[in-house]
C-alpha atoms as a PDB file:
ATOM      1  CA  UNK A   1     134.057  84.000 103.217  1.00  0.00           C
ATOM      2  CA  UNK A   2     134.157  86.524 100.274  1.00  0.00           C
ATOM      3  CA  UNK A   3     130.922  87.635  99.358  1.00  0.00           C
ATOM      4  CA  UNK A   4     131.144  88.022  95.419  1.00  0.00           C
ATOM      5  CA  UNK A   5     129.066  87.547  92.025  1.00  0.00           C
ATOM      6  CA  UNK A   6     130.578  84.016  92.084  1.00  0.00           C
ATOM      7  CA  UNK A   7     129.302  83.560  95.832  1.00  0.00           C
ATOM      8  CA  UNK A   8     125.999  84.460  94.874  1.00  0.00           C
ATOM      9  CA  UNK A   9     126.073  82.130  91.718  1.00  0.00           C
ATOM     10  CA  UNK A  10     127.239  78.748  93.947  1.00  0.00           C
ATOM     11  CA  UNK A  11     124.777  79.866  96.640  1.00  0.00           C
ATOM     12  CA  UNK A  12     121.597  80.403  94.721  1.00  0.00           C
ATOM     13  CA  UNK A  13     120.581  77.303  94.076  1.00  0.00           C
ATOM     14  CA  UNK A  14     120.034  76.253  97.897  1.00  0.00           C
ATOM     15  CA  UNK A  15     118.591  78.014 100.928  1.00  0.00           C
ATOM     16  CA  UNK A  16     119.636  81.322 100.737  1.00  0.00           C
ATOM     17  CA  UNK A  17     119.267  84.356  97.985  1.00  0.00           C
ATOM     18  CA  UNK A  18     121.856  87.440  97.837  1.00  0.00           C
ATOM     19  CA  UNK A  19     120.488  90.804  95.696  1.00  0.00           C
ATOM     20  CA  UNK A  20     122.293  93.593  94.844  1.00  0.00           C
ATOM     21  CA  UNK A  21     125.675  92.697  96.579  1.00  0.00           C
ATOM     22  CA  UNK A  22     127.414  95.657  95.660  1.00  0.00           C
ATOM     23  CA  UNK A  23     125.220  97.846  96.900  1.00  0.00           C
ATOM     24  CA  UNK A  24     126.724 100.873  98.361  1.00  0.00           C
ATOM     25  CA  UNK A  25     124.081 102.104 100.651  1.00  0.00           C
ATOM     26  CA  UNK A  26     123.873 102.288 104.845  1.00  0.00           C
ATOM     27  CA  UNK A  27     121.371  98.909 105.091  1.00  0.00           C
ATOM     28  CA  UNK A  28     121.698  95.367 104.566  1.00  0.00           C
ATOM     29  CA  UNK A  29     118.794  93.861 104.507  1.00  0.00           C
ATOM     30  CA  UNK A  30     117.536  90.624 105.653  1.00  0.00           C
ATOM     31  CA  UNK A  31     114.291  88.896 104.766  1.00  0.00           C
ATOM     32  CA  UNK A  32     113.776  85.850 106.568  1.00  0.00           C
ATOM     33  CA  UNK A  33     110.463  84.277 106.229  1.00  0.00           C
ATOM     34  CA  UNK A  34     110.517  85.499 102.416  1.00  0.00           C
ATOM     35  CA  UNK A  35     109.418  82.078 101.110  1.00  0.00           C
ATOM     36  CA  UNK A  36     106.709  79.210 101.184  1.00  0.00           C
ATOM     37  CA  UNK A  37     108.234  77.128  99.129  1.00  0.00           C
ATOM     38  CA  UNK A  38     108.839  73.318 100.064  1.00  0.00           C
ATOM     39  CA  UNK A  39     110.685  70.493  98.005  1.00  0.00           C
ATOM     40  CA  UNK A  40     108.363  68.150  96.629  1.00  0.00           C
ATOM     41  CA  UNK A  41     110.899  65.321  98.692  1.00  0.00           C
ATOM     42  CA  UNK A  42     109.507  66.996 102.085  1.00  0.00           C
ATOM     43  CA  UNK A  43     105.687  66.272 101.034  1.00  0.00           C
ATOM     44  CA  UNK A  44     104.452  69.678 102.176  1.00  0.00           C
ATOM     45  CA  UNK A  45     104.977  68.219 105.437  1.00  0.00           C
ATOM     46  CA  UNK A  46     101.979  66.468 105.608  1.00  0.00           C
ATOM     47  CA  UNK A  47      99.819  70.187 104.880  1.00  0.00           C
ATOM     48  CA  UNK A  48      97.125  71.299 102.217  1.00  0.00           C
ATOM     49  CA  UNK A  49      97.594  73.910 100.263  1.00  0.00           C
ATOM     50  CA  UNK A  50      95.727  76.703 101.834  1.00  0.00           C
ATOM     51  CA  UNK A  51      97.776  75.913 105.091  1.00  0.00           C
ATOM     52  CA  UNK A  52     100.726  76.026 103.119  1.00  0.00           C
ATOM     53  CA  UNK A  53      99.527  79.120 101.359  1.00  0.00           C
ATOM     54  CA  UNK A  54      98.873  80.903 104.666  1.00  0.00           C
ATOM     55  CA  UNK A  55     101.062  82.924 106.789  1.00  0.00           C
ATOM     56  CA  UNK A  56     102.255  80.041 108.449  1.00  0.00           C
ATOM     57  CA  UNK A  57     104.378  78.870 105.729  1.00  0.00           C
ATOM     58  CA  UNK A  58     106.278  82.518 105.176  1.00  0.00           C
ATOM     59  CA  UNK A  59     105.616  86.236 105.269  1.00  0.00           C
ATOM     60  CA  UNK A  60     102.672  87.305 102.655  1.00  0.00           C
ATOM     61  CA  UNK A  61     104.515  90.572 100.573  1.00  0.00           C
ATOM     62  CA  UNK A  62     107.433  91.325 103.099  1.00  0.00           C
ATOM     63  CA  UNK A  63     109.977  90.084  99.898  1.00  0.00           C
ATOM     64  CA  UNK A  64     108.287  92.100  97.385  1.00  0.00           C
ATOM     65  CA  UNK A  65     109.129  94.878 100.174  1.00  0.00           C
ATOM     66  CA  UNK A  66     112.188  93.899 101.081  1.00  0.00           C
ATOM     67  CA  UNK A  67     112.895  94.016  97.503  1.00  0.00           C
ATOM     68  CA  UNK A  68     111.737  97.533  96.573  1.00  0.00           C
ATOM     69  CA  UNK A  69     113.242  98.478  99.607  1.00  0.00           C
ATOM     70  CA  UNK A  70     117.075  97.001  98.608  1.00  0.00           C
ATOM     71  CA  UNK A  71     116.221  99.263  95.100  1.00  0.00           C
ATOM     72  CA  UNK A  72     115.484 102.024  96.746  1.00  0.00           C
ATOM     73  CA  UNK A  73     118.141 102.071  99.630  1.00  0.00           C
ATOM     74  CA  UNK A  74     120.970 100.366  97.113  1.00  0.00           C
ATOM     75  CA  UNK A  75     120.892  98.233 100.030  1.00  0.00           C
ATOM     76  CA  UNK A  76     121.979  94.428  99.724  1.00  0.00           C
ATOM     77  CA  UNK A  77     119.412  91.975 100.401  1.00  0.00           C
ATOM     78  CA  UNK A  78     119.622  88.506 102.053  1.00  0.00           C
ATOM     79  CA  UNK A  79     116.453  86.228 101.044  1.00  0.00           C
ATOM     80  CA  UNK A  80     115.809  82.633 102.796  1.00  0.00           C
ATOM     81  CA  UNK A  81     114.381  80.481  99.357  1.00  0.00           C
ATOM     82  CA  UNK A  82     112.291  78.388 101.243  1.00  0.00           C
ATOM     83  CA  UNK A  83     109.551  78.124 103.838  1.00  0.00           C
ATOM     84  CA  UNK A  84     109.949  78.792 107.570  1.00  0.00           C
ATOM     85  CA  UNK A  85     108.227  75.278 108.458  1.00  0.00           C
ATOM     86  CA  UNK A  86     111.362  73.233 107.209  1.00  0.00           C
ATOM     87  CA  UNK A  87     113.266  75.919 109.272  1.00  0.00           C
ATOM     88  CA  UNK A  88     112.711  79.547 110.945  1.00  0.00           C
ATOM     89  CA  UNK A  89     116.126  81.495 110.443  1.00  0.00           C
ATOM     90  CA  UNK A  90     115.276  83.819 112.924  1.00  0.00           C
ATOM     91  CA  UNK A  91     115.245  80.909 115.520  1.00  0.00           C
ATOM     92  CA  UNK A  92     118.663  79.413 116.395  1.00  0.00           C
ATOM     93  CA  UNK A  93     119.007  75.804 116.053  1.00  0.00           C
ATOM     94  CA  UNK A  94     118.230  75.189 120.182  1.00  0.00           C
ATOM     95  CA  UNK A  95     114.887  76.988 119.401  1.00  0.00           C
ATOM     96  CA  UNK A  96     112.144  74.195 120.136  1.00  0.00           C
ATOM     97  CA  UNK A  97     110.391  77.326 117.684  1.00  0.00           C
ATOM     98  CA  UNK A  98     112.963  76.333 114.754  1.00  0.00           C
ATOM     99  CA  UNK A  99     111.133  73.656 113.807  1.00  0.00           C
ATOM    100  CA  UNK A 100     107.618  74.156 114.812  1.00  0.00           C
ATOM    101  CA  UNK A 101     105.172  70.620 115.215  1.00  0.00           C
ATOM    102  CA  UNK A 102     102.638  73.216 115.653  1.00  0.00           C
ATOM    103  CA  UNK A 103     102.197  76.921 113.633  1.00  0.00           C
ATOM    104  CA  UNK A 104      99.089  78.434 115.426  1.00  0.00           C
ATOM    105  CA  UNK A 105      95.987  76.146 115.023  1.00  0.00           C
ATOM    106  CA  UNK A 106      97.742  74.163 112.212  1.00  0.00           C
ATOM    107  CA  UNK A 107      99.839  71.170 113.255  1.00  0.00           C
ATOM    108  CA  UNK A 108     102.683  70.337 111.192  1.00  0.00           C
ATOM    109  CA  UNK A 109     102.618  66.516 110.717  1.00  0.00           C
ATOM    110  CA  UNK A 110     106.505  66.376 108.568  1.00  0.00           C
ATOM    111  CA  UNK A 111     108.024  68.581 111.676  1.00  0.00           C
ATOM    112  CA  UNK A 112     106.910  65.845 114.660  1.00  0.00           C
ATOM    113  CA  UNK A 113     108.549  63.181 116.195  1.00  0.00           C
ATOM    114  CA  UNK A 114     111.423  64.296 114.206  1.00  0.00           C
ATOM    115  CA  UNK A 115     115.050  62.361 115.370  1.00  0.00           C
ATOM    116  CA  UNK A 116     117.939  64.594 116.647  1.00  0.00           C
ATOM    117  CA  UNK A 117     119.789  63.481 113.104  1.00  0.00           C
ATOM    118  CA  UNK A 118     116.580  64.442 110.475  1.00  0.00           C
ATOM    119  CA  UNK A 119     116.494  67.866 113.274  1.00  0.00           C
ATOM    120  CA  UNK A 120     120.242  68.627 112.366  1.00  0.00           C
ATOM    121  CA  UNK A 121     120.248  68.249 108.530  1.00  0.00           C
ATOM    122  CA  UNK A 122     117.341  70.726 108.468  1.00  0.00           C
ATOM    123  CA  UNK A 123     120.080  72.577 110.226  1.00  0.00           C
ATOM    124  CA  UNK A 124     122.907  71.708 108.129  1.00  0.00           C
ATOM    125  CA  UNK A 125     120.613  72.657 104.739  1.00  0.00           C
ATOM    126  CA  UNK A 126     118.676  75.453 105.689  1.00  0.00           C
ATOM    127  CA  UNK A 127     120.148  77.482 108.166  1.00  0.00           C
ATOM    128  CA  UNK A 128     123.753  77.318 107.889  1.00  0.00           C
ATOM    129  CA  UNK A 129     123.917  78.541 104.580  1.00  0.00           C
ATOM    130  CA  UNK A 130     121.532  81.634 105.580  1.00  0.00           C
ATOM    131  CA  UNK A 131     123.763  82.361 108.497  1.00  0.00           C
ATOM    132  CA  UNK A 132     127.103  82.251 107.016  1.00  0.00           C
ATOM    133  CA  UNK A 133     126.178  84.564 104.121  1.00  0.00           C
ATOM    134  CA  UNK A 134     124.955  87.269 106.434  1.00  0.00           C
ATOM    135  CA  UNK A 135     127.683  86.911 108.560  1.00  0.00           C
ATOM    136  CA  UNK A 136     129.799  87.037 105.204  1.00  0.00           C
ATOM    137  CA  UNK A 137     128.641  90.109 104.238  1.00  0.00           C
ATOM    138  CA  UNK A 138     128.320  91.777 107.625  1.00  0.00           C
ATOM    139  CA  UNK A 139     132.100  91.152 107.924  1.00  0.00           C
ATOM    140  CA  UNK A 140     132.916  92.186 104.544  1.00  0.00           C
ATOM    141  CA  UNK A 141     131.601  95.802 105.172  1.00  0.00           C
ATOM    142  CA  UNK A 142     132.977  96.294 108.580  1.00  0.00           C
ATOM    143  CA  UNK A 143     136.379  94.872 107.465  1.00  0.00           C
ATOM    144  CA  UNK A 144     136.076  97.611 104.442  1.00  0.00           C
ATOM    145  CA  UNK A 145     135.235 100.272 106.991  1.00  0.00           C
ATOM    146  CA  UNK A 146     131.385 100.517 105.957  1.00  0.00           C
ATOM    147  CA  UNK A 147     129.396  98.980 108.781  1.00  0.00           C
ATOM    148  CA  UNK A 148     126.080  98.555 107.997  1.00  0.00           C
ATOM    149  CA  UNK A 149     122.508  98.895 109.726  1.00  0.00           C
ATOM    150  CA  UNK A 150     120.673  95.755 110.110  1.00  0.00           C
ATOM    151  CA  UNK A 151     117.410  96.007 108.955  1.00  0.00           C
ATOM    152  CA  UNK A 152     115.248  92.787 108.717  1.00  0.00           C
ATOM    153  CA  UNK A 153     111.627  92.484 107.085  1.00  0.00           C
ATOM    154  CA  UNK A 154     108.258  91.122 108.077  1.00  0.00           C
ATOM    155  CA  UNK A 155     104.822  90.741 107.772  1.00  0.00           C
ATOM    156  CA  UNK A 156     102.260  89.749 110.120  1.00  0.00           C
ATOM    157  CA  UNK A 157      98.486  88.535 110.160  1.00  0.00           C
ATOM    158  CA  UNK A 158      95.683  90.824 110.868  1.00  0.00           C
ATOM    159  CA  UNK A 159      93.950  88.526 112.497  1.00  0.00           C
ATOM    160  CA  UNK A 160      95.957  85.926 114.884  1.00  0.00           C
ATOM    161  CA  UNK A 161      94.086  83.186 116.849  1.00  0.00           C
ATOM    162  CA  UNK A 162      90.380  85.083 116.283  1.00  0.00           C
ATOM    163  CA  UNK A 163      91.702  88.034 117.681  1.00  0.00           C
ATOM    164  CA  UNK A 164      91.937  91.413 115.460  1.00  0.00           C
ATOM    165  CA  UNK A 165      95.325  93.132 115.575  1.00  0.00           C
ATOM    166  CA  UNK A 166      95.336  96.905 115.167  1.00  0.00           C
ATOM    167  CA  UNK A 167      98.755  97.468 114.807  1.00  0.00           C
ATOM    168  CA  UNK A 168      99.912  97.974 111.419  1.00  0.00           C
ATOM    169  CA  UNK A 169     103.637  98.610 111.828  1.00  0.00           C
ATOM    170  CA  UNK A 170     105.825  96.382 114.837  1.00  0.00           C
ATOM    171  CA  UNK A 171     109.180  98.647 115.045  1.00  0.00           C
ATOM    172  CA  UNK A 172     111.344  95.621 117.269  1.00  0.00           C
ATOM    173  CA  UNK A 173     114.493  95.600 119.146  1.00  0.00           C
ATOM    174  CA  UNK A 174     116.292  94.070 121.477  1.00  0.00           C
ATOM    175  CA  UNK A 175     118.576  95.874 123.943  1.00  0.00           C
ATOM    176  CA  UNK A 176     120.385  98.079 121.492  1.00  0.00           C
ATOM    177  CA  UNK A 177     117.385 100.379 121.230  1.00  0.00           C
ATOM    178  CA  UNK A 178     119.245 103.453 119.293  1.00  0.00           C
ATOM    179  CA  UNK A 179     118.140 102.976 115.403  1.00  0.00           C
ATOM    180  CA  UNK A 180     114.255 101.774 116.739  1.00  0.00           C
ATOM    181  CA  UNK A 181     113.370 104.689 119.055  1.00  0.00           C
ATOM    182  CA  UNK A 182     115.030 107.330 115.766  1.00  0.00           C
ATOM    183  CA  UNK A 183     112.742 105.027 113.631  1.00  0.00           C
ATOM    184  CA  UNK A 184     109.507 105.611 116.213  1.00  0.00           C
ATOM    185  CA  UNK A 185     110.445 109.449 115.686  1.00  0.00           C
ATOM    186  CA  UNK A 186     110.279 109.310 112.111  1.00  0.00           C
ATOM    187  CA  UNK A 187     107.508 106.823 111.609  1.00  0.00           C
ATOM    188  CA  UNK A 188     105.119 110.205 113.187  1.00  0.00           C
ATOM    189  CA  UNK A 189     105.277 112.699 110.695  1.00  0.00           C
ATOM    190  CA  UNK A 190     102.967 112.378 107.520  1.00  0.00           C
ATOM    191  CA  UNK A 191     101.004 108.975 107.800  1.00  0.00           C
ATOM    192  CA  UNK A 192      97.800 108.220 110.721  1.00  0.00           C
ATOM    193  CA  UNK A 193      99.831 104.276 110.788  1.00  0.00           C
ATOM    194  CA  UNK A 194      99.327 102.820 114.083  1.00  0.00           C
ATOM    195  CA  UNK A 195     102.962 102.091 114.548  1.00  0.00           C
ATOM    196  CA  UNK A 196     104.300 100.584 117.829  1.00  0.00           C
ATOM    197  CA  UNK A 197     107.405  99.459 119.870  1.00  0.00           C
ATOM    198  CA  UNK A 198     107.694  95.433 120.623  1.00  0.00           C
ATOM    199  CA  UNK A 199     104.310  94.689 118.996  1.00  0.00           C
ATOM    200  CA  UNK A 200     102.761  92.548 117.406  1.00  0.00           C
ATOM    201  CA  UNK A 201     105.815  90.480 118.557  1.00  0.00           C
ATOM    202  CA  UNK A 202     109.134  91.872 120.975  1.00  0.00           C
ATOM    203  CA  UNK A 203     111.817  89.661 122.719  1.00  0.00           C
ATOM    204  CA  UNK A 204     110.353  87.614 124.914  1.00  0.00           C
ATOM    205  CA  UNK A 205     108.797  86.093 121.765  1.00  0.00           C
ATOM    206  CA  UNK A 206     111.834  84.909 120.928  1.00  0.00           C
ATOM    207  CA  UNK A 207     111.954  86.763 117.567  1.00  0.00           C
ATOM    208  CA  UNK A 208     115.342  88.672 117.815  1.00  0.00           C
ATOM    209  CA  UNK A 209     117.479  86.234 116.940  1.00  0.00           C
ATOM    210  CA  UNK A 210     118.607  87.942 113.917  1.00  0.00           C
ATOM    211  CA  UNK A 211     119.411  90.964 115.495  1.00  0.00           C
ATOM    212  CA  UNK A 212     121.254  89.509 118.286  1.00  0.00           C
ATOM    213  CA  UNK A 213     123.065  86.894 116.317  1.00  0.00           C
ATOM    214  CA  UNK A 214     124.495  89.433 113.451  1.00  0.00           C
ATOM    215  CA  UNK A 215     124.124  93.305 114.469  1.00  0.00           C
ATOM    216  CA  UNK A 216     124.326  93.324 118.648  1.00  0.00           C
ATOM    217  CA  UNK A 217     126.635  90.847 118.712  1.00  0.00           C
ATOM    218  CA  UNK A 218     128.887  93.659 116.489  1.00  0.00           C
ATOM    219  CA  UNK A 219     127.453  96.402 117.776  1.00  0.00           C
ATOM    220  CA  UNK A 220     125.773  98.002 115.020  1.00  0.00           C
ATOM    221  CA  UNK A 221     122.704  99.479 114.139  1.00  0.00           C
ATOM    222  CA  UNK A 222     119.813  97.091 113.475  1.00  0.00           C
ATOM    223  CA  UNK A 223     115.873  96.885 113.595  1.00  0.00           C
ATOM    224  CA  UNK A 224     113.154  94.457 113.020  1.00  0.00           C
ATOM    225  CA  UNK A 225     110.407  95.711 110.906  1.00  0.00           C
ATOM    226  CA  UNK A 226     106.425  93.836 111.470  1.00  0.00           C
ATOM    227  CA  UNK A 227     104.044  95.221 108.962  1.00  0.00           C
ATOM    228  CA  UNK A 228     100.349  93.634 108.904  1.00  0.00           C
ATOM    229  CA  UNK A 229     100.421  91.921 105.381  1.00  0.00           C
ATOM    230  CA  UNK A 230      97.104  92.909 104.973  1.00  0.00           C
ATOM    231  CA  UNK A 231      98.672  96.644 103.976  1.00  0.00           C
ATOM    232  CA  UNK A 232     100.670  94.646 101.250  1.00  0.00           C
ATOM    233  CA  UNK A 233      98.380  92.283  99.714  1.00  0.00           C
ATOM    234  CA  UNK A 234      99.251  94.004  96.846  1.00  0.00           C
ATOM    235  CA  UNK A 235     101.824  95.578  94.572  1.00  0.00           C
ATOM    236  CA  UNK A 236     100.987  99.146  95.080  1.00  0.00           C
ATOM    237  CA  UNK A 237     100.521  98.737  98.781  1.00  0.00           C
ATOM    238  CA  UNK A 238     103.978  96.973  98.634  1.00  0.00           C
ATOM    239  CA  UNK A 239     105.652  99.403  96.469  1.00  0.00           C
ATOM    240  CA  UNK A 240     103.971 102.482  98.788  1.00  0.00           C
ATOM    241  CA  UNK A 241     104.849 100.705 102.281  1.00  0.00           C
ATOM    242  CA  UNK A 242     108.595 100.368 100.796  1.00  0.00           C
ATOM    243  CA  UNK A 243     108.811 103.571 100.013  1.00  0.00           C
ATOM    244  CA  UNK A 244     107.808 105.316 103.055  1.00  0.00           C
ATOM    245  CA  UNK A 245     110.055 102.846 105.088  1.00  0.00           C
ATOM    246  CA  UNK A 246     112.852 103.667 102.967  1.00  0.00           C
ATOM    247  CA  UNK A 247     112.635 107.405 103.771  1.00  0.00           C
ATOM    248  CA  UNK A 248     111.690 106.588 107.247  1.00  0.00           C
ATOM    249  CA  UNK A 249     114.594 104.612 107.630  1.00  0.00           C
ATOM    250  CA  UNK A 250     117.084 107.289 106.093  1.00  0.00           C
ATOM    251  CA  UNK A 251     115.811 109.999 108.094  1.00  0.00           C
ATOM    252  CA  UNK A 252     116.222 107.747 111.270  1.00  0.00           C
ATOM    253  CA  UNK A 253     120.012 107.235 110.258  1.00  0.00           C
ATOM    254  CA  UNK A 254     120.606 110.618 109.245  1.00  0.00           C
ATOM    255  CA  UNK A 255     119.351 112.009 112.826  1.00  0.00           C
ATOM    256  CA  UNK A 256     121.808 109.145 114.885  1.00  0.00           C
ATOM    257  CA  UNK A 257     124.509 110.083 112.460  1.00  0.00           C
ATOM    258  CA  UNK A 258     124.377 113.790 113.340  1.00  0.00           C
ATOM    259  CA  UNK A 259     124.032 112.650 117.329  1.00  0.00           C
ATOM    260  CA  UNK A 260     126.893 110.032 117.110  1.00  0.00           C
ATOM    261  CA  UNK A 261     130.706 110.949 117.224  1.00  0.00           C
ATOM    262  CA  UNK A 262     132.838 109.062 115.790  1.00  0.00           C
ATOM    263  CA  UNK A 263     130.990 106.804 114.295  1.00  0.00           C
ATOM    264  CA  UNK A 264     131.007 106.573 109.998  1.00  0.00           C
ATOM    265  CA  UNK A 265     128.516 105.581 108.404  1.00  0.00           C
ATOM    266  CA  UNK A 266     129.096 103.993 104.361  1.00  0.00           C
END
């Protein structure tokens, strides 16, 4: 699959969103939970609108981010258009978590008792789409000899079943740990953040998928970023939160690139 101005013009009408696919920079960046939105034929799946409002239904600011980010980085950004309750695309489609029955303390009447068929064309409609394009585009750049770093984008609640988180900043991997622990380094200098490894979420959370599906799988550079949306309730904390990641996320590069022989980076 070609990923081209025509791609994006058939594809963004349905689940998945592709900005600034000629972008010539390191990243490709992946947004997963970027949307709440739910076609009026799915009902809201049975929830009112503050559920559907709430963090449940998508990540709070981690598009407007992602977004700034992708400016910034001239980074390509993949978008899911609608919300993770019809279908999580960082959950493959075995994941019992794909299509949750219950998010938290909110049960999700349209997502129970659902048959094996209604399960697969959730499948079929949302995920599919969102997986072939970043698998497109992944392959595109290796095949051109620009592999890129995998960098997907959260947010997370500040407060999660009456407890108070005080993380502010999950940096998640999986078992390629290279581009996360140069991210830890240069996530220290210049901010008091409360920035962890494998928190608020890590692996055996199931969150990964991404990672594992498109960047392990390839062997390239990839991360998961978790910031409390609380930090980017707004524009300017979005904007400012995008901007330090985006130098964060160069200087973490630029300090495996000098460490790594042999390997090119676009």
């Amino acid at each position: 699959m070609t990923v081209s101005a025509a791609t994006v013009n058939s594809s963004d009408s349905e689940a998945v969103k592709l900005t600034n696919p000629a972008g010539t920079g390191n990243f490709l960046i992946v947004c997963e939970h970027a949307s709440n939105h739910i076609p009026t034929s799915f009902a809201g799946l049975g929830l009112d609108d503050a559920a559907l409002a709430s963090h449940i239904a998508w990540d709070p600011g981690a598009l407007a981010v992602a977004e700034t980010m992708s400016s910034r980085l001239d980074a390509t950004l993949i978008s899911q258009r609608f919300s993770r309750l019809l279908y999580d695309c960082n959950r493959p489609p075995e994941s019992v978590a794909a299509v949750p029955a219950v998010s938290e303390i909110y049960e999700i009447p349209g997502n129970t008792h659902l048959s094996a068929a209604d399960r697969q064309a959730r499948v079929d409609r949302f995920y599919v789409p969102f997986r072939d394009m970043l698998a497109a585009c992944v392959d595109q750049r290796i095949s051109k000899g620009r592999p890129p770093v995998l960098v997907t984008v959260h947010s997370f609640t500040p407060v999660y079943k009456g407890v108070r988180r005080e993380v502010e900043l999950g940096i998640l991997h999986g078992t390629d740990t290279r581009l996360a622990d140069a991210l830890l380094d240069a996530t220290k200098a210049g901010t008091g953040m409360t920035v962890r490894r494998n928190e608020p979420y890590g692996p055996a959370d199931g969150v990964i998928h991404t990672l594992d599906e498109h960047a392990v799988s390839r062997g390239l550079l990839n991360v998961m970023l978790e910031i409390r949306n609380d930090l980017i309730a707004d524009r300017a904390g979005q904007t400012r939160m995008a901007d330090w990641l985006a130098g964060c996320l160069i200087r973490a590069v630029t300090a495996l690139e000098t460490g790594l022989k042999g390997r090119e980076f676009a």
